[in-house]
N, C-alpha and C. Protein backbone atom coordinates (compact mmCIF):
# COMPACT_ATOMS: atom_id res chain seq x y z
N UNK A 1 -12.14 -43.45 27.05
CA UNK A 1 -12.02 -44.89 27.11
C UNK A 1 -10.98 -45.26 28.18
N UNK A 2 -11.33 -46.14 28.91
CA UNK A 2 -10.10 -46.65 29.98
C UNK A 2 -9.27 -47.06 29.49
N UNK A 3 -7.66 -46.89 30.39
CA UNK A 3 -6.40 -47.14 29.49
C UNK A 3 -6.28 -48.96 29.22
N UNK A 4 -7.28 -49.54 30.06
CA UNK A 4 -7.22 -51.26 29.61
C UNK A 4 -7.75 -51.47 28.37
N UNK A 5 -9.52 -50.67 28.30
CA UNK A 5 -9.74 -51.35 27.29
C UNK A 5 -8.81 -50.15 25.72
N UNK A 6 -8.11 -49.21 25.93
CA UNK A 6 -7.41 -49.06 25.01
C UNK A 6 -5.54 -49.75 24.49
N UNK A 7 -5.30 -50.92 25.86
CA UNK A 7 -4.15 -51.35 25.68
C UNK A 7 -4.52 -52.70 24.94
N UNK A 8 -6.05 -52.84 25.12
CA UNK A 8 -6.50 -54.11 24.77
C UNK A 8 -6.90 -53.90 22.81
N UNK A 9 -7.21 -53.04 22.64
CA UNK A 9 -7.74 -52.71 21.43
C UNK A 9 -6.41 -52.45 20.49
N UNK A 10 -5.51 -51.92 21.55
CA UNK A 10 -4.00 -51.88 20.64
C UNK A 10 -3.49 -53.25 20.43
N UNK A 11 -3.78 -54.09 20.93
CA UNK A 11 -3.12 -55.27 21.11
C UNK A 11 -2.10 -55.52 21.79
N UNK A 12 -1.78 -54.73 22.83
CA UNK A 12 -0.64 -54.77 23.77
C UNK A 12 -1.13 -55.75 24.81
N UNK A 13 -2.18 -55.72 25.22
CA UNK A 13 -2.74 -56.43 26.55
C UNK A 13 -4.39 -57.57 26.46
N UNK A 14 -4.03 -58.67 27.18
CA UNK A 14 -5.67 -59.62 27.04
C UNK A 14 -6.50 -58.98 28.07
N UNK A 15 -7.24 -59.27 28.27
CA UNK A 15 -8.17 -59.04 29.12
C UNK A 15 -7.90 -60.02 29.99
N UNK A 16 -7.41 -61.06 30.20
CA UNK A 16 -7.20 -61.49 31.22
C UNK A 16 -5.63 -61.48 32.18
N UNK A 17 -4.97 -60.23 31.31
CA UNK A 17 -4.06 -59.78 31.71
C UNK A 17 -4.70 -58.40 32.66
N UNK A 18 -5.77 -57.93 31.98
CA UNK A 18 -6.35 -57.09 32.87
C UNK A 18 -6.98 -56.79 33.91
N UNK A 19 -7.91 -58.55 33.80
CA UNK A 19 -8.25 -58.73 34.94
C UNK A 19 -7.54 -59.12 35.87
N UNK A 20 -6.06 -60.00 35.94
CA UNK A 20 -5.52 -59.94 36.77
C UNK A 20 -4.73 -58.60 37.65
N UNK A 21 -4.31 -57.49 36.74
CA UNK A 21 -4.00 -56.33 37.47
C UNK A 21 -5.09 -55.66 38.11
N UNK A 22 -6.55 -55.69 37.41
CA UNK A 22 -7.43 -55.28 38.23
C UNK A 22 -7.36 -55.71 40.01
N UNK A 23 -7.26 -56.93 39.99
CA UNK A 23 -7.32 -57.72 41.12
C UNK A 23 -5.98 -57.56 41.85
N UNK A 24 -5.01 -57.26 40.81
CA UNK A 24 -4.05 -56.49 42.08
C UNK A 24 -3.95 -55.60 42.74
N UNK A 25 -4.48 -54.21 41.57
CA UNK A 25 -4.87 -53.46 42.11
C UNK A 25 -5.83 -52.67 43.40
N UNK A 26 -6.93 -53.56 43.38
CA UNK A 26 -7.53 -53.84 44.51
C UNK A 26 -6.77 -54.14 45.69
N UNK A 27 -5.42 -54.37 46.11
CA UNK A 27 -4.69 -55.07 47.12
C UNK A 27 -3.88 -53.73 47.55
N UNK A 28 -4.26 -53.12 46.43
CA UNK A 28 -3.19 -51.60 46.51
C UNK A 28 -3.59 -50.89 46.13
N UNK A 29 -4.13 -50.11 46.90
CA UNK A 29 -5.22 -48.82 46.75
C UNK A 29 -4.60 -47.32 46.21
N UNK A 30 -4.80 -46.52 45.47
CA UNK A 30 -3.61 -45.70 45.05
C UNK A 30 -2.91 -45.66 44.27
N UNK A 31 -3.19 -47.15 43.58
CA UNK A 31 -1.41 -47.45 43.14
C UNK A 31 -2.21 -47.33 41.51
N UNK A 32 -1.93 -46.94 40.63
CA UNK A 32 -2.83 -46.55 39.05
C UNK A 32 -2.14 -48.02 38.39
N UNK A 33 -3.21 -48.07 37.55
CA UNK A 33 -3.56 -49.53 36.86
C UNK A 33 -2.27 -49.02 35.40
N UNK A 34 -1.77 -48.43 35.30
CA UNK A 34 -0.55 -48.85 34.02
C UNK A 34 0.78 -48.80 35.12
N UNK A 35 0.78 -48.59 36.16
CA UNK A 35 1.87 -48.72 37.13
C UNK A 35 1.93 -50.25 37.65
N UNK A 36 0.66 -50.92 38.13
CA UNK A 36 0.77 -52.58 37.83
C UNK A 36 0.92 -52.98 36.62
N UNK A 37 0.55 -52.87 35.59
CA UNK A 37 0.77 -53.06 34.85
C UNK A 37 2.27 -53.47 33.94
N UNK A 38 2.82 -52.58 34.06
CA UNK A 38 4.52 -52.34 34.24
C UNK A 38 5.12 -53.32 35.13
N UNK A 39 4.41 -53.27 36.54
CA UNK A 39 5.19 -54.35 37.39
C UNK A 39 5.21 -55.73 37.38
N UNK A 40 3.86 -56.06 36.71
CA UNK A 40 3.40 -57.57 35.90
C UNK A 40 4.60 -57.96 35.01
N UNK A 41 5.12 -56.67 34.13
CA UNK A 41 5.50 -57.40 33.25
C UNK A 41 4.58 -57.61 31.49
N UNK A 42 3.60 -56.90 31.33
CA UNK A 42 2.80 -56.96 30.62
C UNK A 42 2.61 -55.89 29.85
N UNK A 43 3.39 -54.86 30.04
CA UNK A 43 3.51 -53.52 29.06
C UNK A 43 4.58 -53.32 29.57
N UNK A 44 5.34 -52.64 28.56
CA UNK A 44 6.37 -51.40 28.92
C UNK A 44 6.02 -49.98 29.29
N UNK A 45 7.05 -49.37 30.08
CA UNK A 45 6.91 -48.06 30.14
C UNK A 45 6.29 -47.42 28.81
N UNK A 46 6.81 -47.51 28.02
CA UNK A 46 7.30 -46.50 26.16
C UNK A 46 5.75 -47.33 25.65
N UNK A 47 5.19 -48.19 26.05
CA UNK A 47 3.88 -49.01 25.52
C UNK A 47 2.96 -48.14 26.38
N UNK A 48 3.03 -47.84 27.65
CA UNK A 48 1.55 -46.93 28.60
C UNK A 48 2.22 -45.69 27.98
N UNK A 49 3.04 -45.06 27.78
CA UNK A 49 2.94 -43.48 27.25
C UNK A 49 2.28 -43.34 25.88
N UNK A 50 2.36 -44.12 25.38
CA UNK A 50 2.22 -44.31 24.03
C UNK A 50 0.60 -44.45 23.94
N UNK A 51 -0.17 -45.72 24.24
CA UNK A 51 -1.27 -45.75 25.12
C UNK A 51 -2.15 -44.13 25.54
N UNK A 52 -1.08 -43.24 26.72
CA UNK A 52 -1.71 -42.81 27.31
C UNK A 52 -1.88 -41.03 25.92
N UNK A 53 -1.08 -41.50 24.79
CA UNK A 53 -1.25 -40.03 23.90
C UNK A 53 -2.54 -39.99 23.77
């Protein structure tokens, strides 16, 4: 399962929190979607590790 729709199912993240990092991501090629994520402001570090068990 992708780590959105599992931050979304945790209740950490909307989907339209996702779609906006999606769309950042796109601007920054390389750059992994819980690392925008983090920079949004919309998860914590200790929230994507946690996530990523």
């Amino acid at each position: 399962m992708p780590l959105g729709e599992v931050l979304i199912k945790k209740g950490l993240l909307t989907q339209p929190q996702l779609d906006q990092a999606l769309t950042a991501q796109k601007d920054r090629p390389g750059t992994r979607i819980g690392d925008i994520l983090i920079e949004l402001g919309f998860i914590t570090k200790s929230q994507l590790e946690e996530a990523l068990r």
